[in-house]
Protein backbone atom coordinates (compact mmCIF):
# COMPACT_ATOMS: atom_id res chain seq x y z
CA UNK A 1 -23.34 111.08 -45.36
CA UNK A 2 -26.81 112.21 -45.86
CA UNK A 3 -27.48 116.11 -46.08
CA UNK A 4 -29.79 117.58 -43.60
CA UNK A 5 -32.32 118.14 -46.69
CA UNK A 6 -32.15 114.40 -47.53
CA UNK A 7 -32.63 113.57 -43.82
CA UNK A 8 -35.99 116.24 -43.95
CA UNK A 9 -37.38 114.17 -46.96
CA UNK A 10 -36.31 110.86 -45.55
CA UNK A 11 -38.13 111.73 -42.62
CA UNK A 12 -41.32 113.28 -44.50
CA UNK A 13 -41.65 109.73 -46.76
CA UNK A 14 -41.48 107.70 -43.11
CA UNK A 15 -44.37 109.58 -41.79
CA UNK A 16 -46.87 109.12 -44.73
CA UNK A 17 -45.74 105.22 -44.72
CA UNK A 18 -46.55 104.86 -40.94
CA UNK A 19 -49.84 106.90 -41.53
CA UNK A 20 -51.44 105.15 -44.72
CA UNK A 21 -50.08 101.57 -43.55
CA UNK A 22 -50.38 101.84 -39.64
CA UNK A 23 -54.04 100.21 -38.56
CA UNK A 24 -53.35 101.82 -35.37
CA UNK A 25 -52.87 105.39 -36.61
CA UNK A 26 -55.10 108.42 -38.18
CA UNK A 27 -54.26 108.57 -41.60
CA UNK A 28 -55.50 112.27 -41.51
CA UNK A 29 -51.49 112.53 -40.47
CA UNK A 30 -50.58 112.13 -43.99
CA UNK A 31 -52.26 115.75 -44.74
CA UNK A 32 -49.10 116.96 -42.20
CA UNK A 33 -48.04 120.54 -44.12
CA UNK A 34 -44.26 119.20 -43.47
CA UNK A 35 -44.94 115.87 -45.13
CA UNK A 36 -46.27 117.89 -48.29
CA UNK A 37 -43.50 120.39 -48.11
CA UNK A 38 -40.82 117.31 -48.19
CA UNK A 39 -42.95 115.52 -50.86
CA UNK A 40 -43.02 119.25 -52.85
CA UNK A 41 -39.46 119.36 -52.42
CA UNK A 42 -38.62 115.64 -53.27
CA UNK A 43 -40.58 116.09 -56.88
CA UNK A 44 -38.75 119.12 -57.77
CA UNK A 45 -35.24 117.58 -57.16
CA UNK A 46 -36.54 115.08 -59.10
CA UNK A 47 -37.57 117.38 -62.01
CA UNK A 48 -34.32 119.17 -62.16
CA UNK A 49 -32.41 115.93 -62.26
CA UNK A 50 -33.56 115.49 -65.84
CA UNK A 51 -34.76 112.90 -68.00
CA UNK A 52 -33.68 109.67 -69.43
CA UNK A 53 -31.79 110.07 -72.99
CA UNK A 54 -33.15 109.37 -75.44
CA UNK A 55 -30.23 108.57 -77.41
CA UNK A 56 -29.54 109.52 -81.35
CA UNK A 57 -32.29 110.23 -83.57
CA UNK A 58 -32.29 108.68 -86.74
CA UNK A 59 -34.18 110.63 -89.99
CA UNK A 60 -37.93 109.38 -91.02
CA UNK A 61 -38.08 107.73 -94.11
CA UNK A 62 -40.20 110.29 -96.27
CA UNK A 63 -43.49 109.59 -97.85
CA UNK A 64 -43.57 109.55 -101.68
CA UNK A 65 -44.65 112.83 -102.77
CA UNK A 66 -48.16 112.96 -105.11
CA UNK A 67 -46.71 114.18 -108.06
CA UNK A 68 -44.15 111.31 -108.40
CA UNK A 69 -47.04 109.09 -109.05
CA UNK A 70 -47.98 111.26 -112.73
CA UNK A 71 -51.38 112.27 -111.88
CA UNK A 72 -53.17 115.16 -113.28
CA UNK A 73 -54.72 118.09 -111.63
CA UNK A 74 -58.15 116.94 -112.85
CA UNK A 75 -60.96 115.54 -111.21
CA UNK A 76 -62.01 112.07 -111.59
CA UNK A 77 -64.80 110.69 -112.78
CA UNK A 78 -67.59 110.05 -109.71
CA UNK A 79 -68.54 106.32 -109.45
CA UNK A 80 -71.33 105.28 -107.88
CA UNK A 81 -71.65 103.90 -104.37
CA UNK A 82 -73.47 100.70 -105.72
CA UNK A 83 -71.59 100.84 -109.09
CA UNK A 84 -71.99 97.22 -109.62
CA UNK A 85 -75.91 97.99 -110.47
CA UNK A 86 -74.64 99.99 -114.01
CA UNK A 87 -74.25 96.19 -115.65
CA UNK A 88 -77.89 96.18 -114.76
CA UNK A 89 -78.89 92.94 -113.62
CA UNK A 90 -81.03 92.88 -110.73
CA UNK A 91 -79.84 88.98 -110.05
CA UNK A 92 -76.28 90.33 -109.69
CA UNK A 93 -77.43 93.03 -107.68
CA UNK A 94 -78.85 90.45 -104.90
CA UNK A 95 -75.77 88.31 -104.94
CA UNK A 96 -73.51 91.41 -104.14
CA UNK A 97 -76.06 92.58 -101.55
CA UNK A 98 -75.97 88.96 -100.01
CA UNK A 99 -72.41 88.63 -100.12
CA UNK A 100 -71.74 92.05 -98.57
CA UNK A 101 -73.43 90.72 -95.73
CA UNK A 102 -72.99 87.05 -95.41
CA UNK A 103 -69.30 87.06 -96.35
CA UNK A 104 -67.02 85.94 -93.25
CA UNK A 105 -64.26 88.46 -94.42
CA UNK A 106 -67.18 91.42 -93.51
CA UNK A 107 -67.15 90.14 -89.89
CA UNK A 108 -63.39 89.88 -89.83
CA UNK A 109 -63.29 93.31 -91.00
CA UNK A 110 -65.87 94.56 -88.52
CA UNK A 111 -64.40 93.09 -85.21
CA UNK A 112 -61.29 94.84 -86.31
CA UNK A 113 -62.98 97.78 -86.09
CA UNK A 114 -64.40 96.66 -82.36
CA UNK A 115 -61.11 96.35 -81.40
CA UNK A 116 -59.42 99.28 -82.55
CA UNK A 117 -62.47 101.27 -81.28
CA UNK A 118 -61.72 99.45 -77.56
CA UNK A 119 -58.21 100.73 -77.81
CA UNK A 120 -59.00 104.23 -78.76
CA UNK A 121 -61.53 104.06 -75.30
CA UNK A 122 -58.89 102.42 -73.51
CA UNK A 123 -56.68 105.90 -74.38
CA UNK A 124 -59.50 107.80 -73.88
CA UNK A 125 -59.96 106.75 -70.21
CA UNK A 126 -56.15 107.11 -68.74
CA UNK A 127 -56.45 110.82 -68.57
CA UNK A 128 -60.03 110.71 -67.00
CA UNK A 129 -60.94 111.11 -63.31
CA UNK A 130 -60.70 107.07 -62.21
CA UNK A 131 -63.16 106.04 -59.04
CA UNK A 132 -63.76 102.91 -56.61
CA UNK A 133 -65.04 102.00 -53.79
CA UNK A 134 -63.11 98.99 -51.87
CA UNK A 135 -64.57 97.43 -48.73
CA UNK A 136 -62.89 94.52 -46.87
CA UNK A 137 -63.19 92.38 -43.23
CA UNK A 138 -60.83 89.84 -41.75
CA UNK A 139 -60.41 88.31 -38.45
CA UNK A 140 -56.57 87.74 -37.66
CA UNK A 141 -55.15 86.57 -34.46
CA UNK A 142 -52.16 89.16 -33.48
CA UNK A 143 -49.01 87.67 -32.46
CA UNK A 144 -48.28 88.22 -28.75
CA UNK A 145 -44.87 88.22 -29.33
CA UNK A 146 -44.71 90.44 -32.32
CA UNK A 147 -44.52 94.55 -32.98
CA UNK A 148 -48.12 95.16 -32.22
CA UNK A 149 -48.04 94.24 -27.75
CA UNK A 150 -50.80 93.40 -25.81
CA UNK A 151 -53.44 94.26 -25.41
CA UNK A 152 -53.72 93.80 -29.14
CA UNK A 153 -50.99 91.57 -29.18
CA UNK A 154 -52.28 87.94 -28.35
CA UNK A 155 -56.00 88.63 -29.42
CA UNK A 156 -57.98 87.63 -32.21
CA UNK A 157 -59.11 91.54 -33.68
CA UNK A 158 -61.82 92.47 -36.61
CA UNK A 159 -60.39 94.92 -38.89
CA UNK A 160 -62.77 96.34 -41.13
CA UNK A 161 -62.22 99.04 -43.76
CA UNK A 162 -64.16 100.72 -46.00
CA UNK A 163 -62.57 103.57 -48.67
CA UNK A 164 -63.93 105.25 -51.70
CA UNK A 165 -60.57 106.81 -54.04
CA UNK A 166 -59.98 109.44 -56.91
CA UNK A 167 -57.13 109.01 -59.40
CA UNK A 168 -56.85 111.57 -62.22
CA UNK A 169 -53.95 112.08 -64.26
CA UNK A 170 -53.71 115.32 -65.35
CA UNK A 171 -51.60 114.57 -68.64
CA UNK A 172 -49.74 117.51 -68.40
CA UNK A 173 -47.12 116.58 -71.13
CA UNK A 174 -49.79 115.43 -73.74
CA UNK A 175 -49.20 111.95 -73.27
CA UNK A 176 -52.50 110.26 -73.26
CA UNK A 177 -53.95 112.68 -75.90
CA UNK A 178 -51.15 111.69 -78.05
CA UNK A 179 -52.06 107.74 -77.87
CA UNK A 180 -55.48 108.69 -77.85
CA UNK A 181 -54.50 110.30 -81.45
CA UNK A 182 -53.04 107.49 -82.88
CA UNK A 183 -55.85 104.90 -81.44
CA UNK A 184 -58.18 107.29 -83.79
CA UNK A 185 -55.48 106.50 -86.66
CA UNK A 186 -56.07 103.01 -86.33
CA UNK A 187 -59.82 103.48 -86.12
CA UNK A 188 -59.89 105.39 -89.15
CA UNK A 189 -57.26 103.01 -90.87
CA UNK A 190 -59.83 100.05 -90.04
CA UNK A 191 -62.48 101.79 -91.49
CA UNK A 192 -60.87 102.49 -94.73
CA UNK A 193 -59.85 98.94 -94.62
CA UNK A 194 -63.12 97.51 -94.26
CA UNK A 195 -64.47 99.99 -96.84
CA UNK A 196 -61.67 98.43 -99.46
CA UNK A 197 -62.45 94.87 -98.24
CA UNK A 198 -65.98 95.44 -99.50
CA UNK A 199 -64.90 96.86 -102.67
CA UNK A 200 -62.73 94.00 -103.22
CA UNK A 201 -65.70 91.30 -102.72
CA UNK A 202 -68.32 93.06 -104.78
CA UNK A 203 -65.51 93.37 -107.87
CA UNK A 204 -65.20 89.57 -107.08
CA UNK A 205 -68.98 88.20 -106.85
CA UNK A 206 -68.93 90.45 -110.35
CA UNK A 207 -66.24 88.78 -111.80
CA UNK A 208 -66.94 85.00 -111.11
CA UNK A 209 -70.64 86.24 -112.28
CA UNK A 210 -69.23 87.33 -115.82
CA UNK A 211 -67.05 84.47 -116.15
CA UNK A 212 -70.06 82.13 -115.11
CA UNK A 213 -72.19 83.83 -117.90
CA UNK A 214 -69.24 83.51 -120.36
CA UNK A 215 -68.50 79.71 -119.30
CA UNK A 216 -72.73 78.91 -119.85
CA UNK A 217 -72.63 80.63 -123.54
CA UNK A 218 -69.15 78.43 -124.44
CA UNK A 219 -71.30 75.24 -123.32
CA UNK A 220 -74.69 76.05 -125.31
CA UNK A 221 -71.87 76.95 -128.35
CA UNK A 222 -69.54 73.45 -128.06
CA UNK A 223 -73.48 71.78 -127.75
CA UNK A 224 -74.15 73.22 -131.06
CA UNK A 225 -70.78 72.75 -132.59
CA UNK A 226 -71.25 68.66 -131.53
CA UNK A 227 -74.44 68.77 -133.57
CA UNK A 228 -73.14 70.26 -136.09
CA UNK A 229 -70.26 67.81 -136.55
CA UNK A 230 -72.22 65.33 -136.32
CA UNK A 231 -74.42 65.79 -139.01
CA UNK A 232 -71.24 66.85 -141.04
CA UNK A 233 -70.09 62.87 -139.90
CA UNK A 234 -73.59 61.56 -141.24
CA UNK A 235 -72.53 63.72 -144.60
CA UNK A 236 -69.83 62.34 -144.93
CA UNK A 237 -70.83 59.03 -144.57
CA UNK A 238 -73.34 58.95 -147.27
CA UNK A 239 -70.88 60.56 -149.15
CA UNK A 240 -68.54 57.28 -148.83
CA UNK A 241 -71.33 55.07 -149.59
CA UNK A 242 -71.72 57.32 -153.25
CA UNK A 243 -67.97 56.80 -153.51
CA UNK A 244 -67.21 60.78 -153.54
CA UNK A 245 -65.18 61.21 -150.18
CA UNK A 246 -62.76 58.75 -148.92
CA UNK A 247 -62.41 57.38 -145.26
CA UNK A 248 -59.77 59.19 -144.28
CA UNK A 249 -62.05 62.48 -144.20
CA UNK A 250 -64.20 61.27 -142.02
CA UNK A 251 -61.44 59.68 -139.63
CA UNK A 252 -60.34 63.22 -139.14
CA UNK A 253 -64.02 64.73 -138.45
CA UNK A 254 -64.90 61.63 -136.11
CA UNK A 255 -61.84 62.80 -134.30
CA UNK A 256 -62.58 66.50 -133.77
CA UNK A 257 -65.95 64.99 -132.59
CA UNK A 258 -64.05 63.74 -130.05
CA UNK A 259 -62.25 66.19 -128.56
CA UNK A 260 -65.05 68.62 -128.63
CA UNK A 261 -66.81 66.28 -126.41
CA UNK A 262 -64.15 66.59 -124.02
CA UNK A 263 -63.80 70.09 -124.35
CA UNK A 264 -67.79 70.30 -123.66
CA UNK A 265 -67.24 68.22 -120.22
CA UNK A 266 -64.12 70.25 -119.67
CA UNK A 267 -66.72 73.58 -119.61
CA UNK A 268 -69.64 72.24 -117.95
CA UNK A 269 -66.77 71.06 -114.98
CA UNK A 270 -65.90 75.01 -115.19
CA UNK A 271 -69.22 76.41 -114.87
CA UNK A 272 -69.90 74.32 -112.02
CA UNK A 273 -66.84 75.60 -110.11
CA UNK A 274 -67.98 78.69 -111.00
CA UNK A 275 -71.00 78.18 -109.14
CA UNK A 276 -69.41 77.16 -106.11
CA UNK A 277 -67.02 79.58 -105.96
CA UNK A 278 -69.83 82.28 -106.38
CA UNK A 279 -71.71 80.66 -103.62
CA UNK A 280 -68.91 80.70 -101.19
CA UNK A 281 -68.42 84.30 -101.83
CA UNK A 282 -72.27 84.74 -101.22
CA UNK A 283 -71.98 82.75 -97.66
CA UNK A 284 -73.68 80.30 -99.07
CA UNK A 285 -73.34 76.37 -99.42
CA UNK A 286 -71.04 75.40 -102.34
CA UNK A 287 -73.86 73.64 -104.30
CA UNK A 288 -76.73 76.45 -103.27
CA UNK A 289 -76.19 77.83 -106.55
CA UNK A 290 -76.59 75.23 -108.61
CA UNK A 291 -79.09 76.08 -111.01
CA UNK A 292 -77.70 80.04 -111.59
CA UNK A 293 -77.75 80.67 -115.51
CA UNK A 294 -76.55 83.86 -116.03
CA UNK A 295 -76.97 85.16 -119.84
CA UNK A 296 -73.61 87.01 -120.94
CA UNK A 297 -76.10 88.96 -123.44
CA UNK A 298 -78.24 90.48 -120.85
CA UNK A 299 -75.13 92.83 -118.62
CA UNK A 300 -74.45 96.06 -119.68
CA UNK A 301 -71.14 97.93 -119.86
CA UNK A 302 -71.38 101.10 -118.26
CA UNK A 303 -69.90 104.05 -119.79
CA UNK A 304 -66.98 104.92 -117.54
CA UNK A 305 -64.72 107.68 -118.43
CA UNK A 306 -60.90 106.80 -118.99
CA UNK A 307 -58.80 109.56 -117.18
CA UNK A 308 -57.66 109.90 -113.46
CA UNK A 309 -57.07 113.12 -111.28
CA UNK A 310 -55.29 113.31 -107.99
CA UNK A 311 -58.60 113.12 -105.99
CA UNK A 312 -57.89 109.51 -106.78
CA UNK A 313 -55.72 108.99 -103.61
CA UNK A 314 -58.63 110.10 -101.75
CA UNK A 315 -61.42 107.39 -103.49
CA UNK A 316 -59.22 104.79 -103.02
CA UNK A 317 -59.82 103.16 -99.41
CA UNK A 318 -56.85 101.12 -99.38
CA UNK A 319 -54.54 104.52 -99.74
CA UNK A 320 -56.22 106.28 -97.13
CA UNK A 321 -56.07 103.48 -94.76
CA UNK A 322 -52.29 103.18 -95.64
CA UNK A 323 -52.18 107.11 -94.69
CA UNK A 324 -54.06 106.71 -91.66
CA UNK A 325 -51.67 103.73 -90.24
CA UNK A 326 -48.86 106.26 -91.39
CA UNK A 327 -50.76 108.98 -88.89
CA UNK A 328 -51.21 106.57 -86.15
CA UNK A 329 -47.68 105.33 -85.90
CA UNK A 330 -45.86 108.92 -86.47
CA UNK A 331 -48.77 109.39 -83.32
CA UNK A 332 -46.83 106.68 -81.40
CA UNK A 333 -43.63 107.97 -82.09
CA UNK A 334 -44.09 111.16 -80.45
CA UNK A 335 -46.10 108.95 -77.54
CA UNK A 336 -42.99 107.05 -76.88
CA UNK A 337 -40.66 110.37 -76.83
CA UNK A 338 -43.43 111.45 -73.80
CA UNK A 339 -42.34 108.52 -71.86
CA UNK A 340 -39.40 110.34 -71.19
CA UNK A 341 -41.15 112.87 -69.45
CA UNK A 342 -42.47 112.52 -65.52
CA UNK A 343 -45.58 111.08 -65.10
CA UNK A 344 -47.86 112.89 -61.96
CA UNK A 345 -50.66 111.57 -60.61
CA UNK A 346 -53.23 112.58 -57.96
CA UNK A 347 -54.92 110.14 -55.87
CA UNK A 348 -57.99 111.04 -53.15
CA UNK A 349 -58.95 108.66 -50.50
CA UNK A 350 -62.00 109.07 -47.78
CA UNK A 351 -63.48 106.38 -45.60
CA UNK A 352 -63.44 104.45 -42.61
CA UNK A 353 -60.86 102.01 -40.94
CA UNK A 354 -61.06 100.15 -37.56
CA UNK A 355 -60.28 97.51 -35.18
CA UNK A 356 -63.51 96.92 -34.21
CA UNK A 357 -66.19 96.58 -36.05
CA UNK A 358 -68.90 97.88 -34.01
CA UNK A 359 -66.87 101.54 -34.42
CA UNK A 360 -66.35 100.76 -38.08
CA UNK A 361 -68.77 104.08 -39.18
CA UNK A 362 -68.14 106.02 -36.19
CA UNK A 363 -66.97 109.47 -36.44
CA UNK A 364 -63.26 107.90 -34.79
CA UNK A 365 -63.14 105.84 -37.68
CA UNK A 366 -62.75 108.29 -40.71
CA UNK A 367 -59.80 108.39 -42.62
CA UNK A 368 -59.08 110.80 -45.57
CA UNK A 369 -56.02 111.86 -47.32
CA UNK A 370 -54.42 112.84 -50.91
CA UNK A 371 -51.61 110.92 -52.61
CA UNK A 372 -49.63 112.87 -55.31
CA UNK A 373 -47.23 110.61 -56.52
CA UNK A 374 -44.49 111.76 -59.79
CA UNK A 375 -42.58 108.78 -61.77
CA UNK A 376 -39.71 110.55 -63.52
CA UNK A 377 -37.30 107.75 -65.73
CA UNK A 378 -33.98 108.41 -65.05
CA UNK A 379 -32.25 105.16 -65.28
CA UNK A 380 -33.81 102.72 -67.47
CA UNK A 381 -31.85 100.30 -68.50
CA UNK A 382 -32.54 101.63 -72.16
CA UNK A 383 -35.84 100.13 -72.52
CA UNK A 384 -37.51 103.41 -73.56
CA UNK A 385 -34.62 103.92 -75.76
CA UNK A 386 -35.45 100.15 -76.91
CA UNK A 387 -38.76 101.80 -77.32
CA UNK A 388 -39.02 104.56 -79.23
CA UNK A 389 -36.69 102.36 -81.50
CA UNK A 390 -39.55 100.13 -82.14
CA UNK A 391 -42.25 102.99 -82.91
CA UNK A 392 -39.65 104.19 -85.19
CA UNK A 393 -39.60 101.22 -86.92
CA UNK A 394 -42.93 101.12 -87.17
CA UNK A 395 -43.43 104.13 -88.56
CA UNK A 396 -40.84 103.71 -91.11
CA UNK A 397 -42.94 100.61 -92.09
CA UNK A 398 -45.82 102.25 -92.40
CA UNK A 399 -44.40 104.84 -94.47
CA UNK A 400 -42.91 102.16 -96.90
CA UNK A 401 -46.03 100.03 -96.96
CA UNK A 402 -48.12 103.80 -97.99
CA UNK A 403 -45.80 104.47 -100.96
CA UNK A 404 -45.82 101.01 -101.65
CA UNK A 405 -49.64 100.84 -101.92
CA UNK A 406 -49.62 104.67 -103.51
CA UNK A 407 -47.61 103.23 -106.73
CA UNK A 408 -49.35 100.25 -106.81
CA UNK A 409 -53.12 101.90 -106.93
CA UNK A 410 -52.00 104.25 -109.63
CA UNK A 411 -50.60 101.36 -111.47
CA UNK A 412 -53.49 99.04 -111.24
CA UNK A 413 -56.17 102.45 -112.39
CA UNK A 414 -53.52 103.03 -115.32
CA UNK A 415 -53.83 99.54 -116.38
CA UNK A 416 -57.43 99.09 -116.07
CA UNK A 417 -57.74 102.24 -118.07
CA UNK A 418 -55.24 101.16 -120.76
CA UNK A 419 -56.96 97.29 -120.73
CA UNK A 420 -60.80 98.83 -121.09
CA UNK A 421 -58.97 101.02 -124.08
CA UNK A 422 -57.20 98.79 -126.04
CA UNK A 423 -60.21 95.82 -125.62
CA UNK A 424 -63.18 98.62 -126.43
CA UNK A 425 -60.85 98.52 -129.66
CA UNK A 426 -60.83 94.78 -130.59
CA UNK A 427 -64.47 94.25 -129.69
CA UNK A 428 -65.31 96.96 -132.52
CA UNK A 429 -62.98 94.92 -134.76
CA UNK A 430 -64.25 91.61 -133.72
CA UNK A 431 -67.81 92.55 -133.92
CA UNK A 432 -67.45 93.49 -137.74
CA UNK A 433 -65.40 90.22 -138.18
CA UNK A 434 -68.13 87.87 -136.52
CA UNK A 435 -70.56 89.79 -138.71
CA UNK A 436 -68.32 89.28 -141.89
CA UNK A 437 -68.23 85.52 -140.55
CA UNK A 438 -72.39 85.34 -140.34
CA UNK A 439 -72.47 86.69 -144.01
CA UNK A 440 -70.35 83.85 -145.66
CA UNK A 441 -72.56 81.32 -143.40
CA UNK A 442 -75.98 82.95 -145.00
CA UNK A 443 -74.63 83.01 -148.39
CA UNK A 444 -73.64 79.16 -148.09
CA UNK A 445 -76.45 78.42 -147.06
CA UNK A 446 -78.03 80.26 -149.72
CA UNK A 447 -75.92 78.42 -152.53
CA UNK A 448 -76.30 74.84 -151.57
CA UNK A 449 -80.58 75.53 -151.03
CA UNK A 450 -79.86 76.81 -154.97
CA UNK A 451 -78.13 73.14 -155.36
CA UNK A 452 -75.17 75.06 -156.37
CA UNK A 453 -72.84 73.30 -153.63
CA UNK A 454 -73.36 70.72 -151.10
CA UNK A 455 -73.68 70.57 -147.57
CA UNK A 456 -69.98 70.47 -146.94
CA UNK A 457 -69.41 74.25 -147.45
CA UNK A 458 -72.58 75.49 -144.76
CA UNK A 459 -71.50 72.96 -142.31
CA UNK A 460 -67.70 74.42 -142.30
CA UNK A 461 -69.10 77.98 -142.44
CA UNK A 462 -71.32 76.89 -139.29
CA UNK A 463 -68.05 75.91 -137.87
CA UNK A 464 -66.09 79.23 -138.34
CA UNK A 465 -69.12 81.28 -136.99
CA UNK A 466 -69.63 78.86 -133.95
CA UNK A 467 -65.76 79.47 -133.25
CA UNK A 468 -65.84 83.19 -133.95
CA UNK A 469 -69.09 83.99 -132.14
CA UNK A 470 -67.18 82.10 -128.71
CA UNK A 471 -64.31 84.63 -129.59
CA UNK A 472 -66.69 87.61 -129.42
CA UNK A 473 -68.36 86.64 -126.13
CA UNK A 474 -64.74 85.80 -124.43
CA UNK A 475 -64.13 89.61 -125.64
CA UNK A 476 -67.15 90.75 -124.68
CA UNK A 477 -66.90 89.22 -121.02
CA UNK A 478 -63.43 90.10 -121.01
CA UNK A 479 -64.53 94.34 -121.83
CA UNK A 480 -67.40 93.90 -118.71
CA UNK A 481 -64.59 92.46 -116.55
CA UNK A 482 -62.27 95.49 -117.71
CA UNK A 483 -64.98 98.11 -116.77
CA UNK A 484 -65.97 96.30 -113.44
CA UNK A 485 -61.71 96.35 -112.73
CA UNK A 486 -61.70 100.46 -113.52
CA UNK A 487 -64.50 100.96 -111.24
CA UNK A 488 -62.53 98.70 -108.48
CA UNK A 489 -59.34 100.75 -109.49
CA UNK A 490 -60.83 103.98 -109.08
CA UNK A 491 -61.91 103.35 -105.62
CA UNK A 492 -65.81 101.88 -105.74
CA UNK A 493 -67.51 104.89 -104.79
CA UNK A 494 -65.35 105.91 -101.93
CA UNK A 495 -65.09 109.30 -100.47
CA UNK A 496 -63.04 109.77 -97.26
CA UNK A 497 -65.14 112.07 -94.79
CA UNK A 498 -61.76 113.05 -93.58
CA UNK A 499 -58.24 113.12 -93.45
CA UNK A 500 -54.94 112.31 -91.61
């Protein structure tokens, strides 16, 4: 049996339905002080019935804490913005330039920005004052039979309505500043993103640039080496002819001839890939590059210091985007805990609503009211249980894929700085081999002009230099490569304006 309170609010609910639905009635009825006391009264049994559960809370996994990663409390070296323009070559410069703009992966990044950007205004609007306007007309013939009798019952009748509405959510529990809070996260973890994907391309175009350089100087070397082994072959044949070497000498030379030429069409095959790939990463056609010659010779290797602070977290983009997504879904988290709180909403109507359309803006006609209405979850089903699970999870993901992405950039500015050291090194050492090498060819050559010694011995040392000067420029392309990879592990030139 209902109580005499339930009956009250029963009764208070019927009259606002009959007023806002009933053509034939005022809705000004709906503005009844007993209807609003009932409504009053409804929302605070509501309220005191309490929430849904939200069931047992399970412990955040924990971020990795800085000093587990063995940084120092120094500051690290400042790289430039444009750092790629220390190995000072102004055709390098272009390509990055080009490829920071014409590379699809740029867009990609950027319309992920868009979107998280729509999101965050998406947030932004649900706790803002909503208005419309809504007009409609119909012509309807009336059943005479029905609940409406005649004399509307059996007639065809114009309705015609027109309404302007508020709706403005108050947020009173934080709810829509919270999302709004973690739509910013994934604004600012976009950002940092796209800040990191352009790091990653320039580091690229740089690298396929020093390894096209490298792969031109190993051609114009095997093209020596060939002529150089060939007029060792032409030695050696006159040699046969005097009856001083034997044939199977120059077997064995006509042999390496051989496979030199195949290692020369084996490089000139990788310097044309080379091409293309730089190309594509330029947004450009495959074969647009075609006649790039990059000389190894003419890049610079900047002088970039070798120690790392804990500012580092804060150059490298990919960290702080990992640390924003972190933000955004601990921001979702407490978003989905909100949804266990009641929802209130205000809603303001004014306009005009008749049966005939000639008295459609007639003073008769106006209609006005308010509708509060108050969604409280009480019975669910568990789906905001189900939920807040989920944001959990995601959070704990986020958190994983952070300290994940933490080790891993201190790892890979570690390594770069323990690469650049240990190749700085063997470049020193090779250098004074290769000149060592270029001594004994001089001195050869010096010998058999003296007609101390034949040919033989210059066209061997010509050999061991050709070979040792293609080791020096592999070393020497691979110590650019090493700097360009510390100046990509230390973060490009990135500063984060702010953080989570």
């Amino acid at each position: 049996m209902q109580s005499p309170s339930d009956k009250n609010i029963l009764k208070a609910k019927d009259q606002m339905t009959l007023a806002i639905h009933s053509p034939s009635l005022n809705r000004s009825s709906a503005l009844q002080p007993t209807a609003l006391l009932a409504i009053t009264g409804l929302s605070l049994v509501m309220l005191l019935s309490g929430c849904a559960s939200k069931g047992p809370q399970t412990p955040a996994l924990r971020e990795l804490a800085v000093s587990a990663v063995g940084l120092e409390n120094i500051k690290t070296q400042n790289i430039d913005r444009q750092w790629w323009k220390s190995l000072q070559s102004t055709e390098l410069n272009d390509l990055v330039s080009q490829a920071l703009i014409n590379n699809p992966s740029m867009d990609l990044a950027k319309s992920r920005i868009n979107r998280a950007q729509a999101l965050a205004g998406l947030a932004r609007s649900s706790s803002q004052v909503q208005m419309g306007i809504s007009a409609n007309v119909s012509r309807q013939l009336y059943s005479a039979t029905g609940l409406l009798p005649p004399p509307i019952g059996g007639q065809y009748i114009n309705l015609g309505e027109v309404d302007a509405g508020l709706r403005w959510d108050p947020d009173l529990f934080s709810l829509h500043a919270t999302e709004l809070k973690s739509a910013l996260g994934q604004i600012k973890a976009q950002q940092a993103e796209s800040e990191f994907a352009q790091t990653q391309l320039a580091s690229k175009v740089c690298m396929v640039y020093i390894a096209l350089a490298l792969g031109l100087e190993q051609v114009n070397l095997s093209n020596e080496q060939i002529k150089v082994i060939e007029t060792w072959i032409s030695l050696l044949k006159e040699r046969q002819v005097q009856g001083v070497d034997n044939a199977m000498l120059l077997l064995g030379v006509q042999s390496e001839l051989k496979n030199q030429i195949s290692q020369n069409t084996s490089l000139k095959e990788n310097v044309d890939l080379r091409r293309h790939q730089l190309a594509t990463l330029v947004g450009l056609a495959p074969t647009a590059l075609n006649s790039l010659s990059p000389r190894l010779n003419d890049l610079k290797m900047p002088n970039t210091a070798t120690f790392l602070g804990l500012d580092l977290l804060g150059r490298r983009a990919d960290v702080v985007a990992a640390k924003w997504r972190v933000e955004s879904a601990s921001q979702g988290v407490e978003a989905a805990k909100l949804q266990f709180y009641p929802n209130i909403n205000i809603g303001v109507f004014a306009g005009y609503n008749s049966l005939n359309l000639n008295q459609l803006i007639s003073q008769k006609s106006k209609e006005y009211g308010i509708a509060p209405s108050l969604s409280l979850p009480i019975f669910d089903g568990g789906r905001l249980r189900s939920q807040l699970g989920e944001r959990e999870s995601e959070r704990d993901l986020a958190v994983a894929q952070y300290n994940q992405v933490l080790l891993s950039a201190t790892q890979e500015a570690v390594d770069a700085i323990t690469s650049l050291k240990a190749l700085q090194f063997e470049l020193e050492n090779d250098t004074q081999a290769l000149s060592l090498t270029q001594q004994a060819t001089e001195l050869n050559t010096a010998r058999a002009d003296a007609g101390l010694s034949s040919k033989q011995p210059v066209l061997l040392a010509k050999i061991k230099e050709i070979n040792q000067l293609g080791s020096h420029y592999a070393l020497k392309a691979k110590n650019i490569s090493a700097n360009v990879e510390l100046m990509r592990a230390l973060g490009g030139g990135f500063e984060s304006d702010s953080k989570p």
